[in-house]
N, C-alpha and C. Protein backbone atom coordinates (compact mmCIF):
# COMPACT_ATOMS: atom_id res chain seq x y z
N UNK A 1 0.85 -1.18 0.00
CA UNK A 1 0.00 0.00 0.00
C UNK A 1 0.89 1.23 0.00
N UNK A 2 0.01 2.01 -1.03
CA UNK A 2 0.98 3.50 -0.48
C UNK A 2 0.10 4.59 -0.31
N UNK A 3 0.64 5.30 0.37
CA UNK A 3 -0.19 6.97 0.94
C UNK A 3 0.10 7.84 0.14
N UNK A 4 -0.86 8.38 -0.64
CA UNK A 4 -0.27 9.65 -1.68
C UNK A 4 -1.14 11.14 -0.75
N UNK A 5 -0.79 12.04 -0.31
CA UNK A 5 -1.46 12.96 -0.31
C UNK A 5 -2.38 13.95 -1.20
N UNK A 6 -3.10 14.41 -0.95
CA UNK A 6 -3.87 14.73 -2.36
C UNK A 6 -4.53 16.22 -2.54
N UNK A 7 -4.77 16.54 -3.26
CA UNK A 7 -5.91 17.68 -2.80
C UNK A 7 -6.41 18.22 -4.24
N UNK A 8 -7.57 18.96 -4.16
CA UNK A 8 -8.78 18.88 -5.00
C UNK A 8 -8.40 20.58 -6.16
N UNK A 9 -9.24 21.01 -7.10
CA UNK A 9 -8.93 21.90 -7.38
C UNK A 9 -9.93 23.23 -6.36
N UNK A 10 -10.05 22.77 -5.30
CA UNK A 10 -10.52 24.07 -4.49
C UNK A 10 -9.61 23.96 -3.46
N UNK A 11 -8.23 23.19 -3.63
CA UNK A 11 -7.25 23.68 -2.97
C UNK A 11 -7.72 22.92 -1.25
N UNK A 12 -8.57 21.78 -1.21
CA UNK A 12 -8.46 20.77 -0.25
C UNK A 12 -7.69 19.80 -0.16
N UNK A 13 -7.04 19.71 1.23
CA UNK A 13 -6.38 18.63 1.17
C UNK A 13 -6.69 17.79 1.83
N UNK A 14 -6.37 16.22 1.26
CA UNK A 14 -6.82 15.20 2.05
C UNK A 14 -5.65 13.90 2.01
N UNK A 15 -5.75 12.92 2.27
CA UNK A 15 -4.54 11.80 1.74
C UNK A 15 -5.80 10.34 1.54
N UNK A 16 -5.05 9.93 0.61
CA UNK A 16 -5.87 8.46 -0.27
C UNK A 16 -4.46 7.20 0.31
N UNK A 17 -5.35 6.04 0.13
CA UNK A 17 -4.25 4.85 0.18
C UNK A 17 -4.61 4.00 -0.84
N UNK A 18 -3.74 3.40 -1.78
CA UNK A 18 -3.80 2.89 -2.85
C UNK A 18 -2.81 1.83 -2.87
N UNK A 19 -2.79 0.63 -3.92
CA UNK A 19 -1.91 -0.48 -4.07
C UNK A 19 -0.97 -0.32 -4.33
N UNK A 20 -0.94 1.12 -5.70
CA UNK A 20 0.13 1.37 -6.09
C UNK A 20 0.10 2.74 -6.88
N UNK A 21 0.77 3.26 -7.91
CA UNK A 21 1.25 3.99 -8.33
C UNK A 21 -0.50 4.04 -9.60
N UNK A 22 -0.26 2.62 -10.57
CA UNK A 22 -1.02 2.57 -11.56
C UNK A 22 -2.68 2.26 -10.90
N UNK A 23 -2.67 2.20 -9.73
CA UNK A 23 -4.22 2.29 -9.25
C UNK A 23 -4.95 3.44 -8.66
N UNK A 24 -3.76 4.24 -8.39
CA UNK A 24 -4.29 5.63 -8.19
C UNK A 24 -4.33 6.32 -9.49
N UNK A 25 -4.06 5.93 -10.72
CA UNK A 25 -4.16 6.79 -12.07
C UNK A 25 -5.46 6.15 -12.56
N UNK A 26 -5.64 4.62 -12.31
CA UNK A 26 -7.22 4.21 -12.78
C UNK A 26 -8.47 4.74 -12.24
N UNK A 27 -8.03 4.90 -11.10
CA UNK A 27 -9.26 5.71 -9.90
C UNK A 27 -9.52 6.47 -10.32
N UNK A 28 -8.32 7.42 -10.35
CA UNK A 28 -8.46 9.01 -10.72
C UNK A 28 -8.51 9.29 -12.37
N UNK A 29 -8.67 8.45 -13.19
CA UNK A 29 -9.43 8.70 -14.54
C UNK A 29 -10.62 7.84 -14.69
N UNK A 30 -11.01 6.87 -13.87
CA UNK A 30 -12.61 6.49 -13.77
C UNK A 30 -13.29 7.70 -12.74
N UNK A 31 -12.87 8.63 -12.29
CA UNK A 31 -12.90 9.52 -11.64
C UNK A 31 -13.61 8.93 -9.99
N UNK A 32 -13.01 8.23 -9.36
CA UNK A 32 -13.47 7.03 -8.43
C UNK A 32 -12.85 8.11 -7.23
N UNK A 33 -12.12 8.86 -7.33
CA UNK A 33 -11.21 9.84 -6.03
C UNK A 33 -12.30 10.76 -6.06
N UNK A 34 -12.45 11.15 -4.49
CA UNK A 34 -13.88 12.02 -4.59
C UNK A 34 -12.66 13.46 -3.61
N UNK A 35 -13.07 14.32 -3.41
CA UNK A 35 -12.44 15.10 -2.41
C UNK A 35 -13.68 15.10 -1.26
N UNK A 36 -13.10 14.74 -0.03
CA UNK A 36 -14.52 14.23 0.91
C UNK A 36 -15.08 15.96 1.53
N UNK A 37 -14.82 17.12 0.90
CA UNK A 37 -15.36 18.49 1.45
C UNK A 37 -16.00 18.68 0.53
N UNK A 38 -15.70 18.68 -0.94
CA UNK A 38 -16.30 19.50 -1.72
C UNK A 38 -16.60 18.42 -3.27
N UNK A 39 -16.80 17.41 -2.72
CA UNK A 39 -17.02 16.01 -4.18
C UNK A 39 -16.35 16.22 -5.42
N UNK A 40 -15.15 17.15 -5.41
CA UNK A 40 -14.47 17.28 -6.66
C UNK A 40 -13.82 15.88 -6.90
N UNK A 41 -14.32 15.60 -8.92
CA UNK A 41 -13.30 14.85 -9.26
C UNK A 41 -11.68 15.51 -9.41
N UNK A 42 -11.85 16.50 -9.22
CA UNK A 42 -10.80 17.17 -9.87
C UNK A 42 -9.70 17.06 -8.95
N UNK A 43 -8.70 16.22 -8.83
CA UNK A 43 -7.85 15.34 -8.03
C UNK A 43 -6.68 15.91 -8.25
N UNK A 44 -5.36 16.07 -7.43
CA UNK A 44 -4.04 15.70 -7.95
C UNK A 44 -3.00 15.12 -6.52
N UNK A 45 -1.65 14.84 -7.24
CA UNK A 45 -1.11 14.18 -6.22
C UNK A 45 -0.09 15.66 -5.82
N UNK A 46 0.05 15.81 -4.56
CA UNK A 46 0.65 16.96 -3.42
C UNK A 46 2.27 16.15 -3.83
N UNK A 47 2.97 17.05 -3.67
CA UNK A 47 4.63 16.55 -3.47
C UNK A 47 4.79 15.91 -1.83
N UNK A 48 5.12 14.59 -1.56
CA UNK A 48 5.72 14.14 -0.70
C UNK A 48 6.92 13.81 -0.19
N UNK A 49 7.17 14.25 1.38
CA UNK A 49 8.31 14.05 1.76
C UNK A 49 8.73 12.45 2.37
N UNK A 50 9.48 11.67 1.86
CA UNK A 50 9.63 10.16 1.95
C UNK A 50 9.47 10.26 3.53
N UNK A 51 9.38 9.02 4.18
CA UNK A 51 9.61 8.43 5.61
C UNK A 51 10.52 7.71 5.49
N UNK A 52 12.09 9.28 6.17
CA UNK A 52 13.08 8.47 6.50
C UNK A 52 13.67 8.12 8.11
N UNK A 53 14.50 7.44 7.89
CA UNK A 53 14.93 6.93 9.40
C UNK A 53 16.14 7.99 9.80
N UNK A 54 16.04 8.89 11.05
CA UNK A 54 17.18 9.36 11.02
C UNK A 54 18.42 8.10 11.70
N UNK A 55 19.75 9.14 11.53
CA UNK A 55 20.60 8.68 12.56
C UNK A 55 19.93 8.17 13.87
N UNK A 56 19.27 9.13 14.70
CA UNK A 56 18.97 8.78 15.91
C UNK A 56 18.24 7.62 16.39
N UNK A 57 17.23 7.71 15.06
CA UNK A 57 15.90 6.79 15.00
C UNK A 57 16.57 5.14 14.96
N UNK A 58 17.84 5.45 13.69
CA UNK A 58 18.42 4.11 13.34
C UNK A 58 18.65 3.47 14.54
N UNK A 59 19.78 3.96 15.15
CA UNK A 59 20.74 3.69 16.45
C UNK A 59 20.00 2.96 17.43
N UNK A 60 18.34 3.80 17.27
CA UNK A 60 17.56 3.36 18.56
C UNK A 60 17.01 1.99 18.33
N UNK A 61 16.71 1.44 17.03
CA UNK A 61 16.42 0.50 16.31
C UNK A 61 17.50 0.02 16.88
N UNK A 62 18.68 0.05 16.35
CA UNK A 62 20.21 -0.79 16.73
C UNK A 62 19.72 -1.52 18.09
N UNK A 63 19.47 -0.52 18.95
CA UNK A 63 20.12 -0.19 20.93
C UNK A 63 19.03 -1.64 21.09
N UNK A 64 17.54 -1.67 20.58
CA UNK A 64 16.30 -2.59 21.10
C UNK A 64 16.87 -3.75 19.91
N UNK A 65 17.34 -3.95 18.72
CA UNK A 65 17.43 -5.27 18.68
C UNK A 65 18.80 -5.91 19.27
N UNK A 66 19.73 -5.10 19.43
CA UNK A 66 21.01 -5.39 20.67
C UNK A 66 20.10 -6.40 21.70
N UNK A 67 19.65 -5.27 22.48
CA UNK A 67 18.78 -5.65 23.74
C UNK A 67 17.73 -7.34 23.80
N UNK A 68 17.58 -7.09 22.60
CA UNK A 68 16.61 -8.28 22.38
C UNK A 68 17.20 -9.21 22.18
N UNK A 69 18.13 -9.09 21.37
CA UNK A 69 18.97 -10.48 21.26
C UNK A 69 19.97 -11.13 22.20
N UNK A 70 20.19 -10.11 23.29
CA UNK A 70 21.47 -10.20 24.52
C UNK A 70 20.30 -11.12 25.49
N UNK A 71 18.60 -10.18 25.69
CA UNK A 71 17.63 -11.25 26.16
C UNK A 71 17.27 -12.54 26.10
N UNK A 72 17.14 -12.93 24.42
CA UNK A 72 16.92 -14.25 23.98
C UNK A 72 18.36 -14.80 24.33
N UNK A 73 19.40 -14.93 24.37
CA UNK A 73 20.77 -15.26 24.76
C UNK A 73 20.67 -15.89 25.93
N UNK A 74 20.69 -15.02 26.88
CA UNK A 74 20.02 -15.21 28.01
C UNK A 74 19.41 -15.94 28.48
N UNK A 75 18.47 -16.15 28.04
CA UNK A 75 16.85 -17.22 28.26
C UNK A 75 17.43 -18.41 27.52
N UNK A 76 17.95 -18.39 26.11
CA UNK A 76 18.63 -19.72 26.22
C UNK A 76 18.95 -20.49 27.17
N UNK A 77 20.14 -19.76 27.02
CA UNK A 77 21.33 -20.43 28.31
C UNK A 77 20.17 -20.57 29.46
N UNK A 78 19.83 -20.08 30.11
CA UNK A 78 19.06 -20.26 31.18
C UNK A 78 17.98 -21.46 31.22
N UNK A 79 17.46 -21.82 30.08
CA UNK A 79 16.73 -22.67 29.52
C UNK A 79 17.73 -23.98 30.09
N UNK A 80 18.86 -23.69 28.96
CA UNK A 80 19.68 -25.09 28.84
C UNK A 80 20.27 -25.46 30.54
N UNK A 81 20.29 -24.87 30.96
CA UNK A 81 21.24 -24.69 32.36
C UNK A 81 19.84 -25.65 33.21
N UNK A 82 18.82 -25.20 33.43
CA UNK A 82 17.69 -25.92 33.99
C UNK A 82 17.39 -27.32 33.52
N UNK A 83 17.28 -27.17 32.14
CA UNK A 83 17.45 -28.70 31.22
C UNK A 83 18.29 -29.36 31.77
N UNK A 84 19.90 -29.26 31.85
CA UNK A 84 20.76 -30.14 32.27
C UNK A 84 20.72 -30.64 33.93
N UNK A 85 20.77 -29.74 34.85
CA UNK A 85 19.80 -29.31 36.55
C UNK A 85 18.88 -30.74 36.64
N UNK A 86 18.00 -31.21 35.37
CA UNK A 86 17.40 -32.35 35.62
C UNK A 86 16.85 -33.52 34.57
N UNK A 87 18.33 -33.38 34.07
CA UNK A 87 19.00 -34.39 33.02
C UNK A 87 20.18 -35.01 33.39
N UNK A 88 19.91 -36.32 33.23
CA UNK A 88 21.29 -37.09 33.38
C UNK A 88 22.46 -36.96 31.78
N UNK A 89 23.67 -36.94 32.57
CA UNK A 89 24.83 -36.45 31.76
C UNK A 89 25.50 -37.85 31.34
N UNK A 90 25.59 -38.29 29.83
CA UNK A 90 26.01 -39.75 29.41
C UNK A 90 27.09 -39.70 28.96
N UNK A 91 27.37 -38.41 28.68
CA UNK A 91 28.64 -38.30 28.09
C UNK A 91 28.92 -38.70 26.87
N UNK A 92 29.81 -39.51 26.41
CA UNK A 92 29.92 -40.14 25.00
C UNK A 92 28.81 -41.51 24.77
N UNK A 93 28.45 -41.75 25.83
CA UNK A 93 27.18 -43.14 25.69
C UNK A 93 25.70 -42.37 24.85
N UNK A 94 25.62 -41.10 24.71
CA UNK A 94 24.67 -40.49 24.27
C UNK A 94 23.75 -41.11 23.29
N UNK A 95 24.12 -41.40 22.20
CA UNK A 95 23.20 -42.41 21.19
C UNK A 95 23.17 -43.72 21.40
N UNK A 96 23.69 -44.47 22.46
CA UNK A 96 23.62 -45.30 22.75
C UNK A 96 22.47 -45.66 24.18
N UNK A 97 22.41 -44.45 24.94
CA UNK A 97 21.69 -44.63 25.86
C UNK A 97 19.92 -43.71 25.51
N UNK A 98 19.97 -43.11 24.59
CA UNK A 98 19.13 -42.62 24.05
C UNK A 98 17.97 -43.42 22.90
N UNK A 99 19.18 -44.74 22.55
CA UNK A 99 18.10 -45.41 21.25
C UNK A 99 17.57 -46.52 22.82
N UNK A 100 18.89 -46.63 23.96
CA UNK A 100 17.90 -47.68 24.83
C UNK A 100 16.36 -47.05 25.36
N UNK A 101 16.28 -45.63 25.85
CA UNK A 101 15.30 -45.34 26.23
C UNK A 101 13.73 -45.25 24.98
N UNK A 102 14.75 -44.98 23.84
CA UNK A 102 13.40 -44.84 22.92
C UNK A 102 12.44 -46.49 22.96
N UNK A 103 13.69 -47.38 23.04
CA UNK A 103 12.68 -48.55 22.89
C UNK A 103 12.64 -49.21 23.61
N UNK A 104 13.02 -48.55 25.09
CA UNK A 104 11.66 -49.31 26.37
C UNK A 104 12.81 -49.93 26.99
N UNK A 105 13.84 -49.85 26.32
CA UNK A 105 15.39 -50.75 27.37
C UNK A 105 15.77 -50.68 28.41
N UNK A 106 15.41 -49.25 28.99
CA UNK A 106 15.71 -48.83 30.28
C UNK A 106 14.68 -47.35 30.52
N UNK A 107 14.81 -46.99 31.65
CA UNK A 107 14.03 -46.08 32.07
C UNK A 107 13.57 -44.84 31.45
N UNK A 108 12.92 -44.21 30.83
CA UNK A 108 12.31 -42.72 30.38
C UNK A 108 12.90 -42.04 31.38
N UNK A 109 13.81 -40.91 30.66
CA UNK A 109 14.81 -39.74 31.64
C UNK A 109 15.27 -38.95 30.25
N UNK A 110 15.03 -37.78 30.89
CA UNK A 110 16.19 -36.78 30.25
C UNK A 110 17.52 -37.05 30.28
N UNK A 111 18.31 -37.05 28.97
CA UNK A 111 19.97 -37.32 29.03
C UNK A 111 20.13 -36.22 27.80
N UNK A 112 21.52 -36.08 28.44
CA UNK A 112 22.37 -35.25 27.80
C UNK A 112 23.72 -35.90 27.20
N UNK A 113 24.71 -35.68 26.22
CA UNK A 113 25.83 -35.83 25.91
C UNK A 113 26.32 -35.43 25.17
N UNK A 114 27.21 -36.05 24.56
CA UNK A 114 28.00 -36.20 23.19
C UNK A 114 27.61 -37.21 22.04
N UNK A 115 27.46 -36.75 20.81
CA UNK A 115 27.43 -37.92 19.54
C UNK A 115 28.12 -37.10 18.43
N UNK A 116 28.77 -37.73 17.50
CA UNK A 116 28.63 -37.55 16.46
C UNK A 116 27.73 -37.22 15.29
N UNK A 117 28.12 -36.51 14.45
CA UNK A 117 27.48 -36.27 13.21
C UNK A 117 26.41 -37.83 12.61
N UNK A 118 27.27 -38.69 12.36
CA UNK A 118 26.45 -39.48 12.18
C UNK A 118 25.54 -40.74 12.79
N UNK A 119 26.34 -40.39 14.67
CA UNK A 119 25.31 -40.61 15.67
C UNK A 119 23.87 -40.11 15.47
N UNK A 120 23.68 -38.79 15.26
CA UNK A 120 22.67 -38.24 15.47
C UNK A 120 21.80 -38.36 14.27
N UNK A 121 22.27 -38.58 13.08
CA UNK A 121 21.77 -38.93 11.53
C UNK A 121 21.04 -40.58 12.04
N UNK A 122 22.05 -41.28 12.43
CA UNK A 122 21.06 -43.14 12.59
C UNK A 122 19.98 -42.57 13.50
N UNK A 123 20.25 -42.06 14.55
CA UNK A 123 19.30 -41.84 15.86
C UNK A 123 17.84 -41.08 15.39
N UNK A 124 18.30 -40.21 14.56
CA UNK A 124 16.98 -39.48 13.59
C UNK A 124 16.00 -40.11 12.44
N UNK A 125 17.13 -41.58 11.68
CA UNK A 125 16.39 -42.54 10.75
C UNK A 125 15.42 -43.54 11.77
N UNK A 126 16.07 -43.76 13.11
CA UNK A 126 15.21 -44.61 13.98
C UNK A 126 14.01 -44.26 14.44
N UNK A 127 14.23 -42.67 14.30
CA UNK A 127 12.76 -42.12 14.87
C UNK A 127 12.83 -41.72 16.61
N UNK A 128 14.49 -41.46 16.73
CA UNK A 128 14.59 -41.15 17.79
C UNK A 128 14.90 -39.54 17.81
N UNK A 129 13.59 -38.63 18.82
CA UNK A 129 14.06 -37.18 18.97
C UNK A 129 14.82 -36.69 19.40
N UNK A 130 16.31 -36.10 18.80
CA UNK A 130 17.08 -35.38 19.68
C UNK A 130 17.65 -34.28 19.54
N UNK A 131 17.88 -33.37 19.85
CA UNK A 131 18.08 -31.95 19.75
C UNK A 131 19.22 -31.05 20.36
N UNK A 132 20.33 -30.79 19.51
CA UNK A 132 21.03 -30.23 19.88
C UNK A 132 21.45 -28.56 20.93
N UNK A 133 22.17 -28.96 21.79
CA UNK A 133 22.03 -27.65 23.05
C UNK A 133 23.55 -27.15 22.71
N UNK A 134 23.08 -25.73 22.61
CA UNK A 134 24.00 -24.85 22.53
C UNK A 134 25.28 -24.98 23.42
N UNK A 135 26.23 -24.67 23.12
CA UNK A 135 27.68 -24.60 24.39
C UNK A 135 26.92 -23.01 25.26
N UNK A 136 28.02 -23.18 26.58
CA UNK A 136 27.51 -22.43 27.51
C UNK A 136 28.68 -21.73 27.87
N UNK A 137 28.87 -20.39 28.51
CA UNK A 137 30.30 -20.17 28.52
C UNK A 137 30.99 -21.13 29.19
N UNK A 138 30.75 -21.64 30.42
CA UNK A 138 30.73 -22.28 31.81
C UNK A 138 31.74 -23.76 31.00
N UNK A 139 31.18 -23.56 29.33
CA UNK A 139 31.42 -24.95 29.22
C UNK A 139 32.83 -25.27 28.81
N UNK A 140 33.34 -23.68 28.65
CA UNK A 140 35.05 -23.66 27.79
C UNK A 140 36.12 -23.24 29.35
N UNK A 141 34.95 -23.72 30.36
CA UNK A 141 36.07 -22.90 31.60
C UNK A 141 37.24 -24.57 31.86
């Protein structure tokens, strides 16, 4: 959609919203643009000043998706940190103790570990769900 401003030949102004460029020229030669004071067809388009972003405006844009993304970061990790809190840790047994739980071998539990690339490829053809967790800083100490 775009906003053209407008005004009539008695020098009213008003603003129209249109699809585009070539639907405000069909309107306004089926004479479909009314001026809503004085019912003139007699239409034209006003010179407009674009909607730009200043410097300031940008930056502030910058500052809230910074913010937002340092949040979601955050809530990750915080996520994963609780996940592990009450998940057992298998270490390298990971696809191995994961295809036992899918099919009833041993107990239903949250586990965590290590697999390989194409650990996690068989474990996904079996129909087993598993989902990779981000590193944590905590995790390079």
């Amino acid at each position: 959609m775009i906003r053209f401003s407008l005004y009539c030949s008695s020098n009213h102004e008003f603003e129209g919203w249109f699809r585009n460029n070539a639907d405000f020229d069909s309107q306004l030669a089926a004479e479909q643009i009314r001026c809503p004071l004085c019912n003139s067809t007699q239409v034209q388009k006003s010179l407009m000043a674009p909607a730009v972003s200043t410097g300031r405006q940008q930056e502030k844009i910058a500052d809230n998706l910074q913010d937002t993304q340092k949040r979601l970061v955050a809530e990750i990790h915080d996520q994963v940190r609780k996940f592990r809190q009450n998940a057992d840790y298998v270490g390298d047994k990971f696809a191995e103790e994961a295809r036992k739980i899918h099919f009833g071998e041993t107990e239903t539990r949250g586990i965590y570990g290590k697999a390989t690339t194409d650990e996690v490829s068989s474990l996904l053809d079996d129909g087993v769900e598993v989902m990779s967790l981000p590193s944590l800083p905590e995790d390079n100490n």
